[in-house]
C-alpha atoms as a PDB file:
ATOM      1  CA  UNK A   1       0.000   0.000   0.000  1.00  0.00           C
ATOM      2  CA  UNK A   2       1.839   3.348  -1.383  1.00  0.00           C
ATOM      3  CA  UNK A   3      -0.959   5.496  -0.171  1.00  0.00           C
ATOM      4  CA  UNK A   4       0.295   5.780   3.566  1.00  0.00           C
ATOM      5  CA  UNK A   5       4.110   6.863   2.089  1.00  0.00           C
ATOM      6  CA  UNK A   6       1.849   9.776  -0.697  1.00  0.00           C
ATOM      7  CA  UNK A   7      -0.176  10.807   3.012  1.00  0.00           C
ATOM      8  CA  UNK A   8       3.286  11.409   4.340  1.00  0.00           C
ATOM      9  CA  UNK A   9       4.878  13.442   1.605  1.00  0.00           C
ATOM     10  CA  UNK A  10       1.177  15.414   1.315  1.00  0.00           C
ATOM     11  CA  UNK A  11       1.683  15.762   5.493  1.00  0.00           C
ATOM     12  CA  UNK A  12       4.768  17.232   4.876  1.00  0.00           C
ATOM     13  CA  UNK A  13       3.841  19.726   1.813  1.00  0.00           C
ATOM     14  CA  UNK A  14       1.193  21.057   3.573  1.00  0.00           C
ATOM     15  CA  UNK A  15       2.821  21.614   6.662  1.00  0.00           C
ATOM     16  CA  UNK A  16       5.776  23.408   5.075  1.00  0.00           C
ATOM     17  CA  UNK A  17       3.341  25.295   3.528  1.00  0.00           C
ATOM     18  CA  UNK A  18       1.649  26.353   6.474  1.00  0.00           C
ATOM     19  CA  UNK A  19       4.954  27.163   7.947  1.00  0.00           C
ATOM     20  CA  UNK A  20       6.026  29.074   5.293  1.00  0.00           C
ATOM     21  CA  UNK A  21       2.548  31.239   5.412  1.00  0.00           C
ATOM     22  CA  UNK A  22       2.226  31.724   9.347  1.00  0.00           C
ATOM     23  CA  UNK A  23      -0.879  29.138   9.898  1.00  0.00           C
ATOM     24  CA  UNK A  24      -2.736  27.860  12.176  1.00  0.00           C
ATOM     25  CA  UNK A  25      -4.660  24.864  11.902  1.00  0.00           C
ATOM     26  CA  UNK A  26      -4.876  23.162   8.594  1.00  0.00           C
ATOM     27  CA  UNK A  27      -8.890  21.929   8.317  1.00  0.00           C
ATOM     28  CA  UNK A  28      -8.676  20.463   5.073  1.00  0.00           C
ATOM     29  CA  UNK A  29      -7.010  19.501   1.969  1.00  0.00           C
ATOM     30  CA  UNK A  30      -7.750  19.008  -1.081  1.00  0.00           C
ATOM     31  CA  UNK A  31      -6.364  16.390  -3.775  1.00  0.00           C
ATOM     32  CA  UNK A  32      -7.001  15.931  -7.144  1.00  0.00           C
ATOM     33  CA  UNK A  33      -6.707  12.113  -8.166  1.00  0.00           C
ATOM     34  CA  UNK A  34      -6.407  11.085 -11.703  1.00  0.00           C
ATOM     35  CA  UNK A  35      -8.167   7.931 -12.506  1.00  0.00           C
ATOM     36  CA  UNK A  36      -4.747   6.038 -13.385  1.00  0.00           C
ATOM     37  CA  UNK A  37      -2.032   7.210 -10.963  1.00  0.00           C
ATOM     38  CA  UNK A  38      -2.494   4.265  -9.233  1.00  0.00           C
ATOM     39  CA  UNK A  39      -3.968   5.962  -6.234  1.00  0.00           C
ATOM     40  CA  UNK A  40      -6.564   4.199  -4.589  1.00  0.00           C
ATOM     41  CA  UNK A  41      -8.724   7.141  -3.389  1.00  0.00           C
ATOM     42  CA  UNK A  42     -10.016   5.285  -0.537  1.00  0.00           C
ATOM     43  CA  UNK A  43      -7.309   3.618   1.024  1.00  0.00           C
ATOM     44  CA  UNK A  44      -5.455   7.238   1.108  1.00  0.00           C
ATOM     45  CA  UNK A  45      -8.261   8.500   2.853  1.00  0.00           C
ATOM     46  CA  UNK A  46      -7.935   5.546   5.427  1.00  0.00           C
ATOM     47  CA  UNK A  47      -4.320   6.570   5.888  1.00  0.00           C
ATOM     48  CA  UNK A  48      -4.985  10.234   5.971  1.00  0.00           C
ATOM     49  CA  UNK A  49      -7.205   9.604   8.508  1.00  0.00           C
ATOM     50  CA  UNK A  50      -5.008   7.554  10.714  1.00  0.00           C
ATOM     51  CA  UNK A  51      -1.990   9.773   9.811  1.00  0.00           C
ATOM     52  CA  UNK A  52      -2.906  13.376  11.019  1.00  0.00           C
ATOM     53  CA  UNK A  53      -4.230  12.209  14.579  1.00  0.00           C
ATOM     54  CA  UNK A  54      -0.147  12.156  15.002  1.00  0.00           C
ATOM     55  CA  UNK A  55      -0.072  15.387  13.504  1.00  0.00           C
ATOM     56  CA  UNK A  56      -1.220  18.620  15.823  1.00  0.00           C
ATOM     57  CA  UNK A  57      -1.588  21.173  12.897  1.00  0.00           C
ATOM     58  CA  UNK A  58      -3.774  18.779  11.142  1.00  0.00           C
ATOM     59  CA  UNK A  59      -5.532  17.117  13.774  1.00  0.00           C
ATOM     60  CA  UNK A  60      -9.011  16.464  12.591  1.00  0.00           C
ATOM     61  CA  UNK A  61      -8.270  17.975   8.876  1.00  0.00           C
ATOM     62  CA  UNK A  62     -10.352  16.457   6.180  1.00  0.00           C
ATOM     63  CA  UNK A  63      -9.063  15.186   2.792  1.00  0.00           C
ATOM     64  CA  UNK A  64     -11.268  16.123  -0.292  1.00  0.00           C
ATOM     65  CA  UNK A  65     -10.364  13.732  -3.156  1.00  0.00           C
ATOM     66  CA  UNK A  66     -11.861  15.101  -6.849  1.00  0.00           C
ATOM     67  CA  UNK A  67     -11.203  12.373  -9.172  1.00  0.00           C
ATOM     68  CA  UNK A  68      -9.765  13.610 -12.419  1.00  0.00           C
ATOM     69  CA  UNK A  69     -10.583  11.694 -15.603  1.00  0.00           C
ATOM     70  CA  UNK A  70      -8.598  10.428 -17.526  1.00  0.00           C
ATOM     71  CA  UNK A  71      -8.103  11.152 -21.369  1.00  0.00           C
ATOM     72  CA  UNK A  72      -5.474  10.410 -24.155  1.00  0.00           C
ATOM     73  CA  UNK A  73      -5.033  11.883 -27.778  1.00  0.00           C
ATOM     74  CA  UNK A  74      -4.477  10.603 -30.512  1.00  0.00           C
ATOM     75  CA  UNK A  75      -1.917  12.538 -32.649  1.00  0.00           C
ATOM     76  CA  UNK A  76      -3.207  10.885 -35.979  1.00  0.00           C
ATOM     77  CA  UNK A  77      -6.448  12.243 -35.954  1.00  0.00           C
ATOM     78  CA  UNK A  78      -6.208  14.469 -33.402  1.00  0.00           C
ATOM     79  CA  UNK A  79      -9.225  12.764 -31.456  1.00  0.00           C
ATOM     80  CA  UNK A  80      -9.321  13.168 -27.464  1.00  0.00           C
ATOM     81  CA  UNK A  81     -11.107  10.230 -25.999  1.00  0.00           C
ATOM     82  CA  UNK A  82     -11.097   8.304 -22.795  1.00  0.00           C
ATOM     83  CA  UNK A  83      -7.960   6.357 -22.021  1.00  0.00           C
ATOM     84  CA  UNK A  84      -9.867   3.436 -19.939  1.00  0.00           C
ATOM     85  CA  UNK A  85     -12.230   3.179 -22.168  1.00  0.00           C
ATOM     86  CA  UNK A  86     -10.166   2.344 -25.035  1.00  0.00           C
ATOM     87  CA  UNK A  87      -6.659   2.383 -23.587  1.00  0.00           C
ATOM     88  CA  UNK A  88      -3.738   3.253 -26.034  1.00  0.00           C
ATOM     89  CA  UNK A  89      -5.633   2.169 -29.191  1.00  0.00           C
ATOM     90  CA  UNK A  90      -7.359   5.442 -30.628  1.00  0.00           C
ATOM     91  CA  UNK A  91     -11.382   4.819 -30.736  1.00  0.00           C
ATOM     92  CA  UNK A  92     -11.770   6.724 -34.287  1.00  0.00           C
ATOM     93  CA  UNK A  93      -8.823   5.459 -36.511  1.00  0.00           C
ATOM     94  CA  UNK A  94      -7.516   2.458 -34.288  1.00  0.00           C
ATOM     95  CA  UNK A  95      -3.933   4.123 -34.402  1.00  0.00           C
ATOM     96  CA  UNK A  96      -1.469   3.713 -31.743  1.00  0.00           C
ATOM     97  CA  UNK A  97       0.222   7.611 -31.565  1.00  0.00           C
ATOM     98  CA  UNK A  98      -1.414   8.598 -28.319  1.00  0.00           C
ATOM     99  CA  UNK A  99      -0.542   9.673 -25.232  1.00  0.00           C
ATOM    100  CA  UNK A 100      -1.727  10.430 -22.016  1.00  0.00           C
ATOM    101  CA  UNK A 101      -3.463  14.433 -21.743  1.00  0.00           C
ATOM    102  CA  UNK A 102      -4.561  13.963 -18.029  1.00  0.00           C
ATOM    103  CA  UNK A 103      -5.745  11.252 -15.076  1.00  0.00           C
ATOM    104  CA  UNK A 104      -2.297  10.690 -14.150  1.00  0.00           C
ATOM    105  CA  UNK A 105      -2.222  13.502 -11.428  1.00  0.00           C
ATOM    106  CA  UNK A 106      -1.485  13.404  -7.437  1.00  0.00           C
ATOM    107  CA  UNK A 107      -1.669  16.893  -6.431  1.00  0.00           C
ATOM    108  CA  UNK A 108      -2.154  18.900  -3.468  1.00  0.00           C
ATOM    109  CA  UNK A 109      -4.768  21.577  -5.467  1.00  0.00           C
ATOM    110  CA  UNK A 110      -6.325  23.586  -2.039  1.00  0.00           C
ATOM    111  CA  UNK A 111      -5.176  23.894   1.754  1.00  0.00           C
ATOM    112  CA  UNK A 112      -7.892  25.409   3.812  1.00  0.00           C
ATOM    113  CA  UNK A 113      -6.911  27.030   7.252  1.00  0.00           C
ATOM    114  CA  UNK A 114      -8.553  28.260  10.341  1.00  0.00           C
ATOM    115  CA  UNK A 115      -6.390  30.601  12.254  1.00  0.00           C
ATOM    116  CA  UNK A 116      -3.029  32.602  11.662  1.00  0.00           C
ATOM    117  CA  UNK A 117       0.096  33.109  13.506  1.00  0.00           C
ATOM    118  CA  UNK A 118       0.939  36.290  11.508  1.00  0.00           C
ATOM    119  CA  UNK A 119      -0.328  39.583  13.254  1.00  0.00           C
ATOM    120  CA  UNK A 120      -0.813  41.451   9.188  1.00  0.00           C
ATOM    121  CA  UNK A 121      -2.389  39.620   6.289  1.00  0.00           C
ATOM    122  CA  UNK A 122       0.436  39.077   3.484  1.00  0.00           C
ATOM    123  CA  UNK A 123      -0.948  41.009   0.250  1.00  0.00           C
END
């Protein structure tokens, strides 16, 4: 299971990233998943869960997961279709010149925070 090891690097961007912006509490984070990073959405939930109980500026933080789809294109035809639907074969002119446009993706896209260390707003 690689999803505990991705909670731990995403524990330790956002908490940099806190740092870095005088935070307080981190109450949720947001991920986009692409449908074939080989992320199992729910298993890094399970470990995100058990992970920031350990963790005091995320203790009780939520992870939002928004699955991102995943398509390929064909540079024949120039066709974008969905890559689990038909895989690397393109749907309109059955060629093989594709490649991967999205759905591959593990990213931290949103920390949300509820306090600040910093007496002034940064602008």
């Amino acid at each position: 299971m690689h999803e505990l090891g991705i909670v731990f690097y995403i524990i330790r961007d956002v908490k940099e990233t806190a740092r870095e912006n005088s935070c307080g509490h981190v109450s949720k984070v947001v991920m986009n998943i692409g449908e074939v990073s080989t992320v199992v959405p729910e298993l890094l939930t399970d470990c995100w869960e058990w992970a920031v109980k350990k963790e005091e500026l995320l203790r009780d933080s939520k992870l939002e997961i928004i699955p991102i789809p995943a398509a390929s294109f064909c540079g024949d035809c120039q066709l974008e279709y969905e890559t689990v639907r038909h895989g690397k074969t393109c749907p309109r002119c059955n060629g093989g010149n594709t490649w991967l446009l999205r759905g591959n993706e593990v990213e931290i896209k949103e920390i949300e925070v509820s306090g600040s260390d910093a007496s002034e707003p940064e602008t």
